[in-house]
C-alpha atoms as a PDB file:
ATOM      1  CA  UNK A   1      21.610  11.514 -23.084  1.00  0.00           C
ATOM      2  CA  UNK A   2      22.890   8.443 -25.646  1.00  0.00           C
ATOM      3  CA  UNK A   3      19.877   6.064 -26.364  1.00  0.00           C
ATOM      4  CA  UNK A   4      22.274   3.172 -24.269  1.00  0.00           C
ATOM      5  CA  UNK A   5      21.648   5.247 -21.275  1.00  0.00           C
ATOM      6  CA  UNK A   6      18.497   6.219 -21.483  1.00  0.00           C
ATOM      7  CA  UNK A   7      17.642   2.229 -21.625  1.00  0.00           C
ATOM      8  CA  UNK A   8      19.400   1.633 -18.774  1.00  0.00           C
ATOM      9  CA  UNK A   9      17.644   4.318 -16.467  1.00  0.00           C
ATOM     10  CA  UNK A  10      14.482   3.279 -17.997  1.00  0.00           C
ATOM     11  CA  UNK A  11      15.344  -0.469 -16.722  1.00  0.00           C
ATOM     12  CA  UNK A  12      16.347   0.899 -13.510  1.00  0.00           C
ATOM     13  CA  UNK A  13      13.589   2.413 -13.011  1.00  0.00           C
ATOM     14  CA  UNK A  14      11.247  -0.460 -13.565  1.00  0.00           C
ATOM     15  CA  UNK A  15      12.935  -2.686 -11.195  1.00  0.00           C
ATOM     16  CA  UNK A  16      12.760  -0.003  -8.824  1.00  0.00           C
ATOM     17  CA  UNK A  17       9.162   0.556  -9.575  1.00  0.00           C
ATOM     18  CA  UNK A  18       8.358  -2.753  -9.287  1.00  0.00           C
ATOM     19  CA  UNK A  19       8.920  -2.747  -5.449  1.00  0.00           C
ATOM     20  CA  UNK A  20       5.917   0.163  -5.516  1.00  0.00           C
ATOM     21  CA  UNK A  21       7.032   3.127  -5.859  1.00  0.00           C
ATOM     22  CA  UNK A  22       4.539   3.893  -8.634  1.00  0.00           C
ATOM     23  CA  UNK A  23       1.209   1.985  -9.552  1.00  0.00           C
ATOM     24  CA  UNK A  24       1.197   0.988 -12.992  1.00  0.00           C
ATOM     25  CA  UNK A  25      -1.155  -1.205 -15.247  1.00  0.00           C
ATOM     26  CA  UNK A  26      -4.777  -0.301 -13.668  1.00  0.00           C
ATOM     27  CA  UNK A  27      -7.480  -2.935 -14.624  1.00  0.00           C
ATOM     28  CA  UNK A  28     -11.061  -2.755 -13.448  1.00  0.00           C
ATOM     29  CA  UNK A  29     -11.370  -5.813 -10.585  1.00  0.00           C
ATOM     30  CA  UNK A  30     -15.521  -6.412 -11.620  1.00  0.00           C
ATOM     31  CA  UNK A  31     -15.696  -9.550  -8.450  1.00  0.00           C
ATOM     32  CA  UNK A  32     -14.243  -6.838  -6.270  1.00  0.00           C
ATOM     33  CA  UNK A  33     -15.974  -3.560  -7.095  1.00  0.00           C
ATOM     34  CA  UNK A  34     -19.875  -5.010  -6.410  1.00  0.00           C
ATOM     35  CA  UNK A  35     -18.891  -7.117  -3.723  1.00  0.00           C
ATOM     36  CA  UNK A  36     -19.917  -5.961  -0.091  1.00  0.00           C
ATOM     37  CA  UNK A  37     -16.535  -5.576   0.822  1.00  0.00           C
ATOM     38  CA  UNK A  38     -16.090  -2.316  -1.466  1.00  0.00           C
ATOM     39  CA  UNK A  39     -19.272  -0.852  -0.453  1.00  0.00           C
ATOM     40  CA  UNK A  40     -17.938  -1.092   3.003  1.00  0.00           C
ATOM     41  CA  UNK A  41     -14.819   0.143   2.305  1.00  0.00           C
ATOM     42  CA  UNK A  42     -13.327   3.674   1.968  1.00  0.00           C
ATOM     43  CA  UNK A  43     -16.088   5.564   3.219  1.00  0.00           C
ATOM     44  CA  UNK A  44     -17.339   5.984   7.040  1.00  0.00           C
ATOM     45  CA  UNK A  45     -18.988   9.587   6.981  1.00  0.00           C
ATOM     46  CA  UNK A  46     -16.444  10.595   4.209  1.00  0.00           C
ATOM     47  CA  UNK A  47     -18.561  10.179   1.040  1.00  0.00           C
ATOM     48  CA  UNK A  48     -18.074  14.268   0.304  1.00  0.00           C
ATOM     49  CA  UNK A  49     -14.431  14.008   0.721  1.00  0.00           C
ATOM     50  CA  UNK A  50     -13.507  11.197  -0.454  1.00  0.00           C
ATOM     51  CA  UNK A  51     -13.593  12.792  -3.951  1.00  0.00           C
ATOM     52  CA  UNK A  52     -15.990  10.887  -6.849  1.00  0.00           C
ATOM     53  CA  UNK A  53     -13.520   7.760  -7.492  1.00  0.00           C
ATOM     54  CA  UNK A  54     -13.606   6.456  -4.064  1.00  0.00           C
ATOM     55  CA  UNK A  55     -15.022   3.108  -3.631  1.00  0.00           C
ATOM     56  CA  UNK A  56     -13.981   2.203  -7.255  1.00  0.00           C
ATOM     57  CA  UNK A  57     -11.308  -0.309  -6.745  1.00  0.00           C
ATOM     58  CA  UNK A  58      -8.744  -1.226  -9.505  1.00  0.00           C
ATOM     59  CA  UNK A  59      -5.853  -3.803  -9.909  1.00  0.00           C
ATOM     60  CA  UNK A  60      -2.973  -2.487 -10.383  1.00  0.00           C
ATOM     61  CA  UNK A  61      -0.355  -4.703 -11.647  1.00  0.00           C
ATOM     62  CA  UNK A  62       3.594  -3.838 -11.724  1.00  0.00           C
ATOM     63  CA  UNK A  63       5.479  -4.962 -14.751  1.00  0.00           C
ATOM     64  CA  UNK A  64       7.469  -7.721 -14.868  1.00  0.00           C
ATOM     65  CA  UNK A  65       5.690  -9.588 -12.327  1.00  0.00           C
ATOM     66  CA  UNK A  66       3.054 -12.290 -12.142  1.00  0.00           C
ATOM     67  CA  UNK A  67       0.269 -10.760 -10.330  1.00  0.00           C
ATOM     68  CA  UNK A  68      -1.818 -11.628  -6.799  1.00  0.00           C
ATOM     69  CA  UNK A  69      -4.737 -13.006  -6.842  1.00  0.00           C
ATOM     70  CA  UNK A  70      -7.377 -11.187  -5.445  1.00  0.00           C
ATOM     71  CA  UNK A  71     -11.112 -12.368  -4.769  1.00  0.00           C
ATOM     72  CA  UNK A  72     -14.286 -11.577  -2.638  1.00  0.00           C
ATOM     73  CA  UNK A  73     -14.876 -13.779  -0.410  1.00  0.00           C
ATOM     74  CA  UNK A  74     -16.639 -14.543   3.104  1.00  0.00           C
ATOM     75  CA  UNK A  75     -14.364 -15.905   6.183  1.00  0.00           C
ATOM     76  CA  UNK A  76     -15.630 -16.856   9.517  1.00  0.00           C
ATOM     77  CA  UNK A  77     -18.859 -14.660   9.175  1.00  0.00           C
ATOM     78  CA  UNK A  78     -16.726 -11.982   7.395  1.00  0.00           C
ATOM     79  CA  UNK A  79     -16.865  -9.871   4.029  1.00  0.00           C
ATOM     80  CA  UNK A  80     -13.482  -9.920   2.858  1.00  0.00           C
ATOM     81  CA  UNK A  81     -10.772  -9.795  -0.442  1.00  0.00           C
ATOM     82  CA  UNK A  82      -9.096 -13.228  -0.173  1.00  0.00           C
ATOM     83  CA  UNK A  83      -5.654 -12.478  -1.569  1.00  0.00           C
ATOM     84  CA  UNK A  84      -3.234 -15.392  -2.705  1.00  0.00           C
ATOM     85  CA  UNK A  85       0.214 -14.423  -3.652  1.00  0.00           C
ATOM     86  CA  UNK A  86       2.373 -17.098  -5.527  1.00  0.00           C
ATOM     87  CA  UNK A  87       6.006 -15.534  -6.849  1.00  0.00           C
ATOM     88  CA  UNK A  88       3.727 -12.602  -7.302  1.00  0.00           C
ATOM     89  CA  UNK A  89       3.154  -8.737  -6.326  1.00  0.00           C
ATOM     90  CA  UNK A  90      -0.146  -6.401  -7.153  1.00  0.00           C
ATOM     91  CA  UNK A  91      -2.127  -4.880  -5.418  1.00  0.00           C
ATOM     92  CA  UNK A  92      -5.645  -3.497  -5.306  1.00  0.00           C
ATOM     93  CA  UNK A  93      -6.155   0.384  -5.227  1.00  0.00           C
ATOM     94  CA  UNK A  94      -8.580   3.027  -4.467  1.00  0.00           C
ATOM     95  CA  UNK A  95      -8.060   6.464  -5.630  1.00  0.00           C
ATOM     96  CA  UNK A  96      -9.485   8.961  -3.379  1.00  0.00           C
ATOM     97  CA  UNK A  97      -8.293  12.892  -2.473  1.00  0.00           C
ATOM     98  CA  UNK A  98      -8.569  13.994   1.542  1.00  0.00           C
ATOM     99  CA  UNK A  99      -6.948  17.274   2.069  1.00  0.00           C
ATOM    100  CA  UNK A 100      -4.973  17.197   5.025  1.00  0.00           C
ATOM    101  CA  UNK A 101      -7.552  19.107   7.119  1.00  0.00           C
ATOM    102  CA  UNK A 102      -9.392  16.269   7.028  1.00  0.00           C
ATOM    103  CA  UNK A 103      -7.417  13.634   8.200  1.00  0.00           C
ATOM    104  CA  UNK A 104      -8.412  11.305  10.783  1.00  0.00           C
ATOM    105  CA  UNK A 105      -8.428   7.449  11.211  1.00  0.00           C
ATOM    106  CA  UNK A 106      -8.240   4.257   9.324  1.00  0.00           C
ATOM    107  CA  UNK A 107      -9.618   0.955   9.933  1.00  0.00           C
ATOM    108  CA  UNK A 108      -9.032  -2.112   8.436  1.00  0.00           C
ATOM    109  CA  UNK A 109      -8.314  -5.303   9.515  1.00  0.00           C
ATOM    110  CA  UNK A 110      -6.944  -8.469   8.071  1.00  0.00           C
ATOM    111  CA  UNK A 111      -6.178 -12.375   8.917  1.00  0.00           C
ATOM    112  CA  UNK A 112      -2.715 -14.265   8.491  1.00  0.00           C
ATOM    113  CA  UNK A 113      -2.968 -18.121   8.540  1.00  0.00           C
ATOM    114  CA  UNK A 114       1.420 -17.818   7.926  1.00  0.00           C
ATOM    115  CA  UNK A 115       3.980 -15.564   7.979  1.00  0.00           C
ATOM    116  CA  UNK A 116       6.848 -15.607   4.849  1.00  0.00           C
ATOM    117  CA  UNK A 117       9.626 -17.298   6.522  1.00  0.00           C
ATOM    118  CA  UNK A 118      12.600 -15.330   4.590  1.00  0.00           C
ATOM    119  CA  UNK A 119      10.747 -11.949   4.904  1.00  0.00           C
ATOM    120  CA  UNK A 120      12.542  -8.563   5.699  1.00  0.00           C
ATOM    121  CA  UNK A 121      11.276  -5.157   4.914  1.00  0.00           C
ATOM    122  CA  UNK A 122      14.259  -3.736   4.948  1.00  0.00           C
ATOM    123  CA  UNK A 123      16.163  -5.979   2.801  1.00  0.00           C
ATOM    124  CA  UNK A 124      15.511  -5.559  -0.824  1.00  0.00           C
ATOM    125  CA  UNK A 125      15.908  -9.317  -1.897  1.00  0.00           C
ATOM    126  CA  UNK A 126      13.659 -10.014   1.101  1.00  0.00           C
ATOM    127  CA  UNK A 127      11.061  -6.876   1.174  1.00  0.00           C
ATOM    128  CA  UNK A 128       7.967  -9.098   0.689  1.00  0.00           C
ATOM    129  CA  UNK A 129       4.517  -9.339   2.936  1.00  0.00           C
ATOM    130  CA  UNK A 130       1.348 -11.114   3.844  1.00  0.00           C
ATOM    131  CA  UNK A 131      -0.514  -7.927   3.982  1.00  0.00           C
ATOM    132  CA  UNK A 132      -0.101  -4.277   3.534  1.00  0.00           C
ATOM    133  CA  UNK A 133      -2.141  -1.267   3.575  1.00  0.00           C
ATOM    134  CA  UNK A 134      -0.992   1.151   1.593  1.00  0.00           C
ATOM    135  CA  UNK A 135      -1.536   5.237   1.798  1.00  0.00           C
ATOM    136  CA  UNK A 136      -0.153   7.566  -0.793  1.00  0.00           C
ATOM    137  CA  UNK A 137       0.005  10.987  -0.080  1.00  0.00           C
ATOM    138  CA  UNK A 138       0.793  14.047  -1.845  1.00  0.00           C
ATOM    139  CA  UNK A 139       3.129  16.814  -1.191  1.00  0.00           C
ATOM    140  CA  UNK A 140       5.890  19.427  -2.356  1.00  0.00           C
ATOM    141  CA  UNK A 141       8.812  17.118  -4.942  1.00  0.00           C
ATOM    142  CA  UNK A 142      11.601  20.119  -4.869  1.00  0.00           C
ATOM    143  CA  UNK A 143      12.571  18.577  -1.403  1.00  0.00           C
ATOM    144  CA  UNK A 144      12.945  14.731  -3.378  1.00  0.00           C
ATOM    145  CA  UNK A 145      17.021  13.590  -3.606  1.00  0.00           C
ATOM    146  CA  UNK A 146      17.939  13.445  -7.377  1.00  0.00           C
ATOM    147  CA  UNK A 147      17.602   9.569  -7.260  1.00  0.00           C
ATOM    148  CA  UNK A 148      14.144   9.807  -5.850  1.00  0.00           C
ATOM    149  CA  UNK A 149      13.422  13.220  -8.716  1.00  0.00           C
ATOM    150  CA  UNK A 150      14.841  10.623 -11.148  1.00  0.00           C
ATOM    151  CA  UNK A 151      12.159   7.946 -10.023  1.00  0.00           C
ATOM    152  CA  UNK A 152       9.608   9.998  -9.854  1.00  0.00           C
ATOM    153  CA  UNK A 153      10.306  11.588 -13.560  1.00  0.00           C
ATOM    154  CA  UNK A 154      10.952   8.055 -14.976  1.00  0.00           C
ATOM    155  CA  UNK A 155       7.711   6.523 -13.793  1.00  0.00           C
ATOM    156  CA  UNK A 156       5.219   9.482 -15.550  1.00  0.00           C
ATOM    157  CA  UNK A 157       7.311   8.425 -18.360  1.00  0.00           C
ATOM    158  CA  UNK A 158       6.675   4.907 -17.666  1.00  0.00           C
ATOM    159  CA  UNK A 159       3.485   4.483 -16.159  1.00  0.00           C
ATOM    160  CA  UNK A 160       1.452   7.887 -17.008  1.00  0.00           C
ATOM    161  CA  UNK A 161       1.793   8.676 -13.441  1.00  0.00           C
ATOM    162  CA  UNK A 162       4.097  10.594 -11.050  1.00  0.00           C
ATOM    163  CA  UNK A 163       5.475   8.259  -7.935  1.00  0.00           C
ATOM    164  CA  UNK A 164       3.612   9.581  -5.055  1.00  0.00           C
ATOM    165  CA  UNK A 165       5.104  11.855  -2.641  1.00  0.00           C
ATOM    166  CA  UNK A 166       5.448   9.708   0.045  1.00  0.00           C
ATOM    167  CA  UNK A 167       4.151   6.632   1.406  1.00  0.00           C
ATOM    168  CA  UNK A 168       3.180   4.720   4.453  1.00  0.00           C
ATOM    169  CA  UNK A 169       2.622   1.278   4.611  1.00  0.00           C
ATOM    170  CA  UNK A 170       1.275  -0.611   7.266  1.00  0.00           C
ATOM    171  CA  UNK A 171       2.695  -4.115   7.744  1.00  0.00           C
ATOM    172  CA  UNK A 172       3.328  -7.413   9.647  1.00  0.00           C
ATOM    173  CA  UNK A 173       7.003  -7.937  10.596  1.00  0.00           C
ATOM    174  CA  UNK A 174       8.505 -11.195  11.188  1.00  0.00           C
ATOM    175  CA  UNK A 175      10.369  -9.934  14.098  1.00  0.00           C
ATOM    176  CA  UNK A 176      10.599  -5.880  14.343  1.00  0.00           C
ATOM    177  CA  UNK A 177       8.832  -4.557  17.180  1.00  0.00           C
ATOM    178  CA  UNK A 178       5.104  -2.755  16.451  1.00  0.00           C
ATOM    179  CA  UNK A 179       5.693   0.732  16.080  1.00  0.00           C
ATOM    180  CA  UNK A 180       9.160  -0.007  14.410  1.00  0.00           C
ATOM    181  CA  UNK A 181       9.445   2.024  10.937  1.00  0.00           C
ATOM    182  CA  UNK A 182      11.148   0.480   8.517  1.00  0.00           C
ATOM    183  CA  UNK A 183      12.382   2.393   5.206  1.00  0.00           C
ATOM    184  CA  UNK A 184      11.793   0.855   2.050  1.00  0.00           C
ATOM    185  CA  UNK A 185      15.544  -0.252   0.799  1.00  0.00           C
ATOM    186  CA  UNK A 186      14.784   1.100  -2.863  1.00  0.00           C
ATOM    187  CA  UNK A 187      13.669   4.895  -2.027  1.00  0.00           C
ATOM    188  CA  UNK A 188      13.267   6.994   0.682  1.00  0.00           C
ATOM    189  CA  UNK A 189      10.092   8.051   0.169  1.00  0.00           C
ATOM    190  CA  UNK A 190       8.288   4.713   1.116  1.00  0.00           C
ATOM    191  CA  UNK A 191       7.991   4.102   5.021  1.00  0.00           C
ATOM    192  CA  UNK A 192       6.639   1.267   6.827  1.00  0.00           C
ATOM    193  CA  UNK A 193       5.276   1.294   9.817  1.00  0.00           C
ATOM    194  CA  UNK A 194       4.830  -1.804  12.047  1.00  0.00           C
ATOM    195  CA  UNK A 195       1.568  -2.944  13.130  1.00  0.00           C
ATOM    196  CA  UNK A 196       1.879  -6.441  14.271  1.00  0.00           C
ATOM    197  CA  UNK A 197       5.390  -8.722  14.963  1.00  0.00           C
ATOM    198  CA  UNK A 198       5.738 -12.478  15.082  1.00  0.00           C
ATOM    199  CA  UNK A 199       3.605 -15.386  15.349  1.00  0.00           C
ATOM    200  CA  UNK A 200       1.368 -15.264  17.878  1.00  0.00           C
ATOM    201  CA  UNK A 201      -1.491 -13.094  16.409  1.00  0.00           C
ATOM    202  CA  UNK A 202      -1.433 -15.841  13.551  1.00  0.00           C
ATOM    203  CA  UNK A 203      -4.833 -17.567  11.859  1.00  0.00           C
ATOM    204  CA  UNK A 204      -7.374 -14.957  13.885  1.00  0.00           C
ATOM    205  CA  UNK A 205      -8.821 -11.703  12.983  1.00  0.00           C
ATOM    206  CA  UNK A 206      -7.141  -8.504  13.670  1.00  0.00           C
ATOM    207  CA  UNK A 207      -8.804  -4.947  13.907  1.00  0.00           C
ATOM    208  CA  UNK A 208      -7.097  -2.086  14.027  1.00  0.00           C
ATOM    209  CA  UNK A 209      -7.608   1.598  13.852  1.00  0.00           C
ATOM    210  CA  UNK A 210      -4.804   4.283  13.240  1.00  0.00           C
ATOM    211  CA  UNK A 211      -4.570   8.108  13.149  1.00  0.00           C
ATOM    212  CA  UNK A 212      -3.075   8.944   9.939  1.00  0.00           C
ATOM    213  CA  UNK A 213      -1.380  12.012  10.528  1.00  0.00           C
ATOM    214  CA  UNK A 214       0.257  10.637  13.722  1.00  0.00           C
ATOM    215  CA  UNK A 215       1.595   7.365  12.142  1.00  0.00           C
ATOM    216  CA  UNK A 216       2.739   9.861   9.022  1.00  0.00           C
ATOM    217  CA  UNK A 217       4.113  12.067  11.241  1.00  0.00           C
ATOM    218  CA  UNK A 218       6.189   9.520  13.090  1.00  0.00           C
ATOM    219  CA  UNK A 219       7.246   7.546   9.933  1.00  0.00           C
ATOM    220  CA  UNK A 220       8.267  10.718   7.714  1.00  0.00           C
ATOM    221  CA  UNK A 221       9.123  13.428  10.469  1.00  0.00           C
ATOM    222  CA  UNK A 222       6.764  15.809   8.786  1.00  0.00           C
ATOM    223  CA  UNK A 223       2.578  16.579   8.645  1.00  0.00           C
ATOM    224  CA  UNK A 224       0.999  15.162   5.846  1.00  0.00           C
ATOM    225  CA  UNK A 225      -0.207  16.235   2.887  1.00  0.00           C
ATOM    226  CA  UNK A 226      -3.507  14.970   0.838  1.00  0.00           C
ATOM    227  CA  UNK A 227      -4.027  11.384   0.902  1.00  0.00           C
ATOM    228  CA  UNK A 228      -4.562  10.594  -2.730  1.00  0.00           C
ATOM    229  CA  UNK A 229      -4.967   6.522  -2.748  1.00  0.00           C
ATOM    230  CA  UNK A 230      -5.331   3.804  -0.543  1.00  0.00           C
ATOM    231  CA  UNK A 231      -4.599  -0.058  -1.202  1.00  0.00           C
ATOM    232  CA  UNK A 232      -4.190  -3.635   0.207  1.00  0.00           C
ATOM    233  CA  UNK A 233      -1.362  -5.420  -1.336  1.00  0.00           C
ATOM    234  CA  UNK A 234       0.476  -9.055  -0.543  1.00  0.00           C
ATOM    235  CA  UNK A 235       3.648  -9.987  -2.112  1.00  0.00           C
ATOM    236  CA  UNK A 236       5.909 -12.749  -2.297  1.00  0.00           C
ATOM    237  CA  UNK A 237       8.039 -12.108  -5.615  1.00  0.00           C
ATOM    238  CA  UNK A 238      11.251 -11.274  -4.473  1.00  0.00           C
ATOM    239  CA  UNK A 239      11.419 -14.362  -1.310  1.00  0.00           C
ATOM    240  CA  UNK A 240       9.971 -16.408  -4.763  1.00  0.00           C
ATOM    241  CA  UNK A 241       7.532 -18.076  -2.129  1.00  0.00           C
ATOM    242  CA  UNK A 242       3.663 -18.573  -1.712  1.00  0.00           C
ATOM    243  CA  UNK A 243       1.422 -16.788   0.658  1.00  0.00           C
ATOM    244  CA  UNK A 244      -1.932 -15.732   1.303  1.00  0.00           C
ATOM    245  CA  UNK A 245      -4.173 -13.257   3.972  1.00  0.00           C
ATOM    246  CA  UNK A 246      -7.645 -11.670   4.103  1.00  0.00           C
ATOM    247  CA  UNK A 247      -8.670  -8.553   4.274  1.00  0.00           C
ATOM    248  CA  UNK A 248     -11.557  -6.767   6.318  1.00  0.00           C
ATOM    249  CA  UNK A 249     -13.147  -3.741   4.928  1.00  0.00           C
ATOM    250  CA  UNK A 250     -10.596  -0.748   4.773  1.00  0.00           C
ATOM    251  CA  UNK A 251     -12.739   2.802   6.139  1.00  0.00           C
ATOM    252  CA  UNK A 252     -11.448   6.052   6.253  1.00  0.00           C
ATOM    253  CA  UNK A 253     -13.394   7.695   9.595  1.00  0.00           C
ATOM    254  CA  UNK A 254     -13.629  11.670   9.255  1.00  0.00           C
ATOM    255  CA  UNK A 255     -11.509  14.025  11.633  1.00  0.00           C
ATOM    256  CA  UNK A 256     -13.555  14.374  14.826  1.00  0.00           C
ATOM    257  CA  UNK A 257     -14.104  18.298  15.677  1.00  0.00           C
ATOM    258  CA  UNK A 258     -12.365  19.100  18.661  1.00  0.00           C
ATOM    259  CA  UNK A 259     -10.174  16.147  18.903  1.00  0.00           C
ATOM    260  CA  UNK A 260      -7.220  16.685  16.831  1.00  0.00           C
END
């Protein structure tokens, strides 16, 4: 492969990574990590499965852009990550491993005082958000397309690590229905997956609490494998516009004998 074309994949690939496809810079987030909010986040009864990283929450920042802002703070009684997005996209992330036996629910929660006026998930000038929560799973790469084998190969070389097998987002939607999935427009293997639409839920809390291997299920057509991180991002780079949200606690609750 000539060195010109090698350069251009390689700045392919970071634009494309850049809309998360891979996680790269990883900084410690000190404010964030002793704050109330992470020791009430990740685990609900999964401290043995969560694997020994869970609970230690990093930034990770995506190169080329101006990162969020993220902060502990308390709202309306609340612990919570304040997150303030200006032109910018990061995200906070938890590494954790849950094998797919153990599956069950998440819960999180999270507060919009506005919505991004020129949002659209599906577009990929317009694929911005208030809030997401973010699972990455694991699974078997020889069924990828050769873009997505490309993507994934160029962002180890990139970034250190693979882009994840698949992923499911949970988002707000301007207008698409909840329960809508939307795919990412720069790979396949990023799925969103509507949780609230419009404007009517704006400025008050929202609680919610999913079953993972349904929502997966529905999104990708498949079961899931391992869940291998979890993350609350807000974004605004590519609608070049400001925005901001807060976060509840995210939990992961253990599978339930006898109800799956």
């Amino acid at each position: 492969m000539s060195f010109v074309w090698r350069c251009a994949l390689l700045a392919v690939a970071s634009m494309l990574l850049c809309g998360c496809s891979a996680l790269p810079v990883a900084e410690p987030q000190s404010d964030v990590g002793r704050s109330p909010w992470a020791t009430q986040s990740v685990h609900a009864g999964m401290e043995e499965r969560a694997g020994p990283a869970a609970g230690q929450w990093q930034h990770y920042r995506l190169p080329g852009k101006t990162p969020t802002e993220f902060s502990y703070a308390r709202k309306d009684g609340r612990h919570c990550i304040a997150a303030m997005a200006q032109s910018s996209a990061s995200m906070l992330r938890n590494a954790v491993r849950i094998e797919p036996a153990d599956l069950g629910k998440v819960r999180f929660s999270w507060k919009v005082p506005e919505l991004i006026a020129q949002a659209d998930g599906a577009l990929r000038d317009a694929d911005d958000s208030p809030v997401r929560i973010v699972l990455a799973f694991e699974g078997s790469r020889s069924s990828f397309s050769a873009k997505d084998a490309m993507l994934s190969e160029l962002a180890l070389a990139l970034t250190g690590e693979e882009m994840p097998y698949a992923t499911l987002m949970y988002v707000w939607s301007n207008k698409r229905p909840a329960g809508t999935v939307v795919p990412s427009p720069r790979t396949d293997r990023i799925r969103k997956l509507v949780v609230e639409s419009g404007s009517k839920k704006l400025d008050q809390w929202l609680d919610y609490e999913r079953d993972i291997r349904a929502d997966f299920q529905r999104a990708f057509g498949e079961a899931p494998g391992a869940l291998v991180g979890i993350a609350i991002m807000t974004d605004s780079d590519n609608t070049r516009s400001t925005t901001r949200a807060w976060y509840g606690p995210v939990q992961l609750a253990p599978v339930v004998l006898g109800k799956r």
